[in-house]
N, C-alpha and C. Protein backbone atom coordinates (compact mmCIF):
# COMPACT_ATOMS: atom_id res chain seq x y z
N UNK A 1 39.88 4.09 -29.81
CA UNK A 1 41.04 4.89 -29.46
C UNK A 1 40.84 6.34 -29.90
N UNK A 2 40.33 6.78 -31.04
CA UNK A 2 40.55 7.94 -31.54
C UNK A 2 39.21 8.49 -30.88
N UNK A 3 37.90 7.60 -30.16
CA UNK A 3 36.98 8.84 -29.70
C UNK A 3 37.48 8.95 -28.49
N UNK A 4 38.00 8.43 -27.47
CA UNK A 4 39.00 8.11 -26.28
C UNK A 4 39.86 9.92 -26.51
N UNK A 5 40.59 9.60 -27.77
CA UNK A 5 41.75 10.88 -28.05
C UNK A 5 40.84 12.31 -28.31
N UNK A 6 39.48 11.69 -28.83
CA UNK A 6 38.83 13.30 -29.20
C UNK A 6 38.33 13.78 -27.79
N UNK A 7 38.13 13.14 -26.41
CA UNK A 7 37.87 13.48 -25.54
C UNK A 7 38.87 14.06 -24.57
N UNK A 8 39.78 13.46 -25.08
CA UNK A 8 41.57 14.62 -24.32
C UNK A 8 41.08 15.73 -24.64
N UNK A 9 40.82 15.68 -26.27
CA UNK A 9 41.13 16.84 -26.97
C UNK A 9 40.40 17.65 -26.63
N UNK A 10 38.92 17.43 -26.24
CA UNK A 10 38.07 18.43 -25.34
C UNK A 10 38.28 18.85 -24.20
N UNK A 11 38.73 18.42 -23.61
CA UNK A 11 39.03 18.55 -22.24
C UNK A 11 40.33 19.63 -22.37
N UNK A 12 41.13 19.09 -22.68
CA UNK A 12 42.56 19.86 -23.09
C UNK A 12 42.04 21.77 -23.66
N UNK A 13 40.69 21.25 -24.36
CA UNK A 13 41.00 22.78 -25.32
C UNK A 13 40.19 23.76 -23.62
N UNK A 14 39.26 22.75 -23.08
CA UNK A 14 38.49 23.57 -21.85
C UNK A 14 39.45 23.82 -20.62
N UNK A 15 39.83 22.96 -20.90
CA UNK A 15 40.77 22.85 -18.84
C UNK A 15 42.31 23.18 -18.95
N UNK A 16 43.47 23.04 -20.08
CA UNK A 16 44.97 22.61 -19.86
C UNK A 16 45.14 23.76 -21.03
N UNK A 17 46.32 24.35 -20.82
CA UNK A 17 47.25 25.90 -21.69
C UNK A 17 47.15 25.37 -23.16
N UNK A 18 47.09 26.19 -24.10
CA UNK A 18 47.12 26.29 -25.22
C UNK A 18 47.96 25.28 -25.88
N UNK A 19 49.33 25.68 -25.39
CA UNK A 19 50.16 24.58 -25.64
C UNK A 19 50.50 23.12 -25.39
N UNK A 20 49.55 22.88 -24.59
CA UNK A 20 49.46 21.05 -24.33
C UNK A 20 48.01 20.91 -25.46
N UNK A 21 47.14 21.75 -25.66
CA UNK A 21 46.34 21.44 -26.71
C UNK A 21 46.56 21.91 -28.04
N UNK A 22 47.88 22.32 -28.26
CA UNK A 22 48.40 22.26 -29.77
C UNK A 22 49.42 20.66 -30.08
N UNK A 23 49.70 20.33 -28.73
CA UNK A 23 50.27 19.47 -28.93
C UNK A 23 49.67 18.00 -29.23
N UNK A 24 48.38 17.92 -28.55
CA UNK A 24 47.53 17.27 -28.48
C UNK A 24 47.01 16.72 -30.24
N UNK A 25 46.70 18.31 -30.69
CA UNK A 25 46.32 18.30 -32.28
C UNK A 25 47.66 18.00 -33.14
N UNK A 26 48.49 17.91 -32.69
CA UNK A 26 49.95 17.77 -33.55
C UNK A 26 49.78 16.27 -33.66
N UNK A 27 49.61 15.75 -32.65
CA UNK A 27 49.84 14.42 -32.31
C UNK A 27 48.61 13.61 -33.21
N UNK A 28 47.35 13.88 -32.64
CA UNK A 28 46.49 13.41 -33.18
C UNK A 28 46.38 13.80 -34.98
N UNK A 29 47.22 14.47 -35.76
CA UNK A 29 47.21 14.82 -37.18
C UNK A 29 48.04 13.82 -37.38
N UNK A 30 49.08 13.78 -36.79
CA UNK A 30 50.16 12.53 -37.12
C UNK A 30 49.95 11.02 -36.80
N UNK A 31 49.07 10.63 -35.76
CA UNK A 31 48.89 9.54 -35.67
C UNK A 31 47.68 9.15 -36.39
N UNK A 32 46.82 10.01 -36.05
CA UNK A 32 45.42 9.25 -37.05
C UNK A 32 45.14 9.73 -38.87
N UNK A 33 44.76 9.19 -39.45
CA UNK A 33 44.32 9.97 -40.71
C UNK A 33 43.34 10.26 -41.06
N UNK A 34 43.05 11.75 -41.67
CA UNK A 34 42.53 12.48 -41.97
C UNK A 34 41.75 13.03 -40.54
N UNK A 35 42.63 13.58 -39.69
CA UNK A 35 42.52 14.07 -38.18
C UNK A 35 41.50 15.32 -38.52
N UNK A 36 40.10 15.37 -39.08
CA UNK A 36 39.48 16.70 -38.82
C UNK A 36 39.33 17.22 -37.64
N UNK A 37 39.55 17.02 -36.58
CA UNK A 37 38.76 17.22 -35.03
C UNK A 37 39.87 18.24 -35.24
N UNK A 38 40.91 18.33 -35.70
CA UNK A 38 41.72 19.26 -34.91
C UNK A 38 41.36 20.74 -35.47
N UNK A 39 40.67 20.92 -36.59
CA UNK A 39 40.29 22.26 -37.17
C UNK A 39 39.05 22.01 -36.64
N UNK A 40 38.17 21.19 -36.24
CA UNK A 40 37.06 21.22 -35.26
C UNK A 40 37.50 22.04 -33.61
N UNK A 41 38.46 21.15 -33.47
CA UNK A 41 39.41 21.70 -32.05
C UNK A 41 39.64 23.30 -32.14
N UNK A 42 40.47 23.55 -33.33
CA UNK A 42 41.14 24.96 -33.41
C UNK A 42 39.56 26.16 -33.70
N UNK A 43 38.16 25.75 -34.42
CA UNK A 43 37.32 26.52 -34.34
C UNK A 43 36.46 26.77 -32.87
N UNK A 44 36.93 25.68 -32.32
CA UNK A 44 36.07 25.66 -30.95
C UNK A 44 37.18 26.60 -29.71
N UNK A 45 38.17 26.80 -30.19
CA UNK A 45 39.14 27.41 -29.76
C UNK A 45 39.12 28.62 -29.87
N UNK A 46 38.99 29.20 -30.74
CA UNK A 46 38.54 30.70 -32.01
C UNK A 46 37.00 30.83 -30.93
N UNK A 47 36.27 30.26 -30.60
CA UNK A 47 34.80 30.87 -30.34
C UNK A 47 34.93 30.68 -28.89
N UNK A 48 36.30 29.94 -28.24
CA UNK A 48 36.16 30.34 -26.63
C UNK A 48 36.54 31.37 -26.08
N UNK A 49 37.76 31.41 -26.86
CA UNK A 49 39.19 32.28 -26.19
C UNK A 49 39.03 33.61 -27.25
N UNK A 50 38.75 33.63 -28.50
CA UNK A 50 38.42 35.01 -29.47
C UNK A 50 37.56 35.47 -30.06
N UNK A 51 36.46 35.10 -28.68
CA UNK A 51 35.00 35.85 -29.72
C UNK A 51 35.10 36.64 -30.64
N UNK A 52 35.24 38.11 -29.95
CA UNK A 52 34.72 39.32 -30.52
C UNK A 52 35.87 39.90 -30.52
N UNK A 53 37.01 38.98 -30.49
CA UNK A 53 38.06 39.93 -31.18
C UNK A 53 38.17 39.85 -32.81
N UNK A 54 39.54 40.63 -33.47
CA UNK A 54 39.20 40.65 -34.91
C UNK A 54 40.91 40.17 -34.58
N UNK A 55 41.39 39.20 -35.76
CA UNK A 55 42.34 38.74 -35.93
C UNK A 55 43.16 39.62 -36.67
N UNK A 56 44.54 38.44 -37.56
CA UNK A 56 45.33 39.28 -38.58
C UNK A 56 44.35 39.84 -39.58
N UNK A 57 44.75 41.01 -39.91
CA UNK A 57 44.10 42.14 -41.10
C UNK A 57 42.73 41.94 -40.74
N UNK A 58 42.14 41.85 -39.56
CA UNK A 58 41.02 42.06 -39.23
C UNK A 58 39.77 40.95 -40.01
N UNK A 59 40.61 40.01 -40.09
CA UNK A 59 39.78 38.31 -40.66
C UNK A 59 39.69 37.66 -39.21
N UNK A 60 38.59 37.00 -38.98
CA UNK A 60 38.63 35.90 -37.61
C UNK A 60 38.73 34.75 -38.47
N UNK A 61 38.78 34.06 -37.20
CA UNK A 61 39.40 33.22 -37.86
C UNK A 61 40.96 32.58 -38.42
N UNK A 62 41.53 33.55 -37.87
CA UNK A 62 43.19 33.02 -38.89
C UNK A 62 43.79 31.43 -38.36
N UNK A 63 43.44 31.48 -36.89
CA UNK A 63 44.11 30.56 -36.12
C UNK A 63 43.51 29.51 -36.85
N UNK A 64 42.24 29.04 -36.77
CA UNK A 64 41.51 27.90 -37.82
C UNK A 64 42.32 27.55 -39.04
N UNK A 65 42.39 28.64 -40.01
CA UNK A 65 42.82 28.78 -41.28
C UNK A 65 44.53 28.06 -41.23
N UNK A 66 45.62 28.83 -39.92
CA UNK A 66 46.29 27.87 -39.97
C UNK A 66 46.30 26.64 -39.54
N UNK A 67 45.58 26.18 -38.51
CA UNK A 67 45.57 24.42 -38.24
C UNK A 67 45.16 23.84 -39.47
N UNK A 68 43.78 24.33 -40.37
CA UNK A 68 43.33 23.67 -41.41
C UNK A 68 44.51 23.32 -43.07
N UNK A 69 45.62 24.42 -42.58
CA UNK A 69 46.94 24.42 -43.73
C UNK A 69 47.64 23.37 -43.12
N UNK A 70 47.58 23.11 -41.62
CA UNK A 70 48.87 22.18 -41.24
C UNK A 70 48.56 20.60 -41.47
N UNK A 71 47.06 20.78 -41.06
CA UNK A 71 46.23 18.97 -41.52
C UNK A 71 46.46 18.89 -42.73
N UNK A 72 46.06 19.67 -43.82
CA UNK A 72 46.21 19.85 -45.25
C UNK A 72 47.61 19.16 -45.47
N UNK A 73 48.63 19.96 -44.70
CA UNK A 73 50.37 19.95 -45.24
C UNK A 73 50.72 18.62 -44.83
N UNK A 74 50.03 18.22 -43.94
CA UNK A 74 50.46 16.46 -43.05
C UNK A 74 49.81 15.21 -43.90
N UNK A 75 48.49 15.68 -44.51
CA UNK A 75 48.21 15.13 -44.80
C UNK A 75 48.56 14.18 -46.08
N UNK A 76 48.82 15.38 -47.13
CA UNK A 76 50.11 15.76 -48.18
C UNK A 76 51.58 14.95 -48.19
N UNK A 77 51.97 15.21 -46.70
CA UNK A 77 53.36 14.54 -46.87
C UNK A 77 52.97 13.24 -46.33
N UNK A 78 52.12 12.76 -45.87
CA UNK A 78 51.66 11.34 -45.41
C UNK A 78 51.20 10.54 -46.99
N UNK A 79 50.58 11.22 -47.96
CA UNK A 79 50.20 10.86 -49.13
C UNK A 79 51.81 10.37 -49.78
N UNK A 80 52.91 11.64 -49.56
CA UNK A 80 53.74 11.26 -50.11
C UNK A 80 54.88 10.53 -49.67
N UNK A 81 54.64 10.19 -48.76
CA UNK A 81 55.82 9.03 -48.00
C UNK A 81 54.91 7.89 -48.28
N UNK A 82 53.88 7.03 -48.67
CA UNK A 82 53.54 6.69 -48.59
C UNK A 82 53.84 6.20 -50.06
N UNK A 83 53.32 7.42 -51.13
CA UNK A 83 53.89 6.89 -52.35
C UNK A 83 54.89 6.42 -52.83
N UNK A 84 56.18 7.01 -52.02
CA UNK A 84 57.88 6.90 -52.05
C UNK A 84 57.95 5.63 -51.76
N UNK A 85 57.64 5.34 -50.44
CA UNK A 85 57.94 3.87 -50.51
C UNK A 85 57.38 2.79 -51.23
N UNK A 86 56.87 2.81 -52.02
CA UNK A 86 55.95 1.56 -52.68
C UNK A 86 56.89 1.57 -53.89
């Protein structure tokens, strides 16, 4: 199932709007665990669509940096719902 989902996810970041492939990575952080593809996704994203541009304060990269805070933050509250209920 999840190499099935990493192949949306390619397809999605090459062929379908930004926003069906953020949604894509939303989904896949929440359903699978420890979803790396999606900061795999969001760097392969950064080197299609923003080569040689320069991001916030002139760092590339930012877009990465936030998907890699949101897996981080999901991952976190999945740790802690997890603890709550037991």
């Amino acid at each position: 199932m999840r190499i099935v989902f990493n192949c949306v996810l390619i397809f999605s970041v090459i062929a379908l709007p930004l926003a069906l492939t953020l949604l894509f990575m939303a989904f896949g952080a929440l359903y699978f665990s420890r979803y790396i593809e999606a900061v795999a996704a969001a760097v392969f994203i950064e080197l299609l669509y923003h080569g040689a541009e320069v991001g916030l304060f002139g760092a590339m990269g930012s877009f990465t940096l936030l998907v890699l805070m949101l897996v981080m933050a999901v991952e976190f509250l999945r740790f802690f719902i997890r603890l709550r209920t037991r």
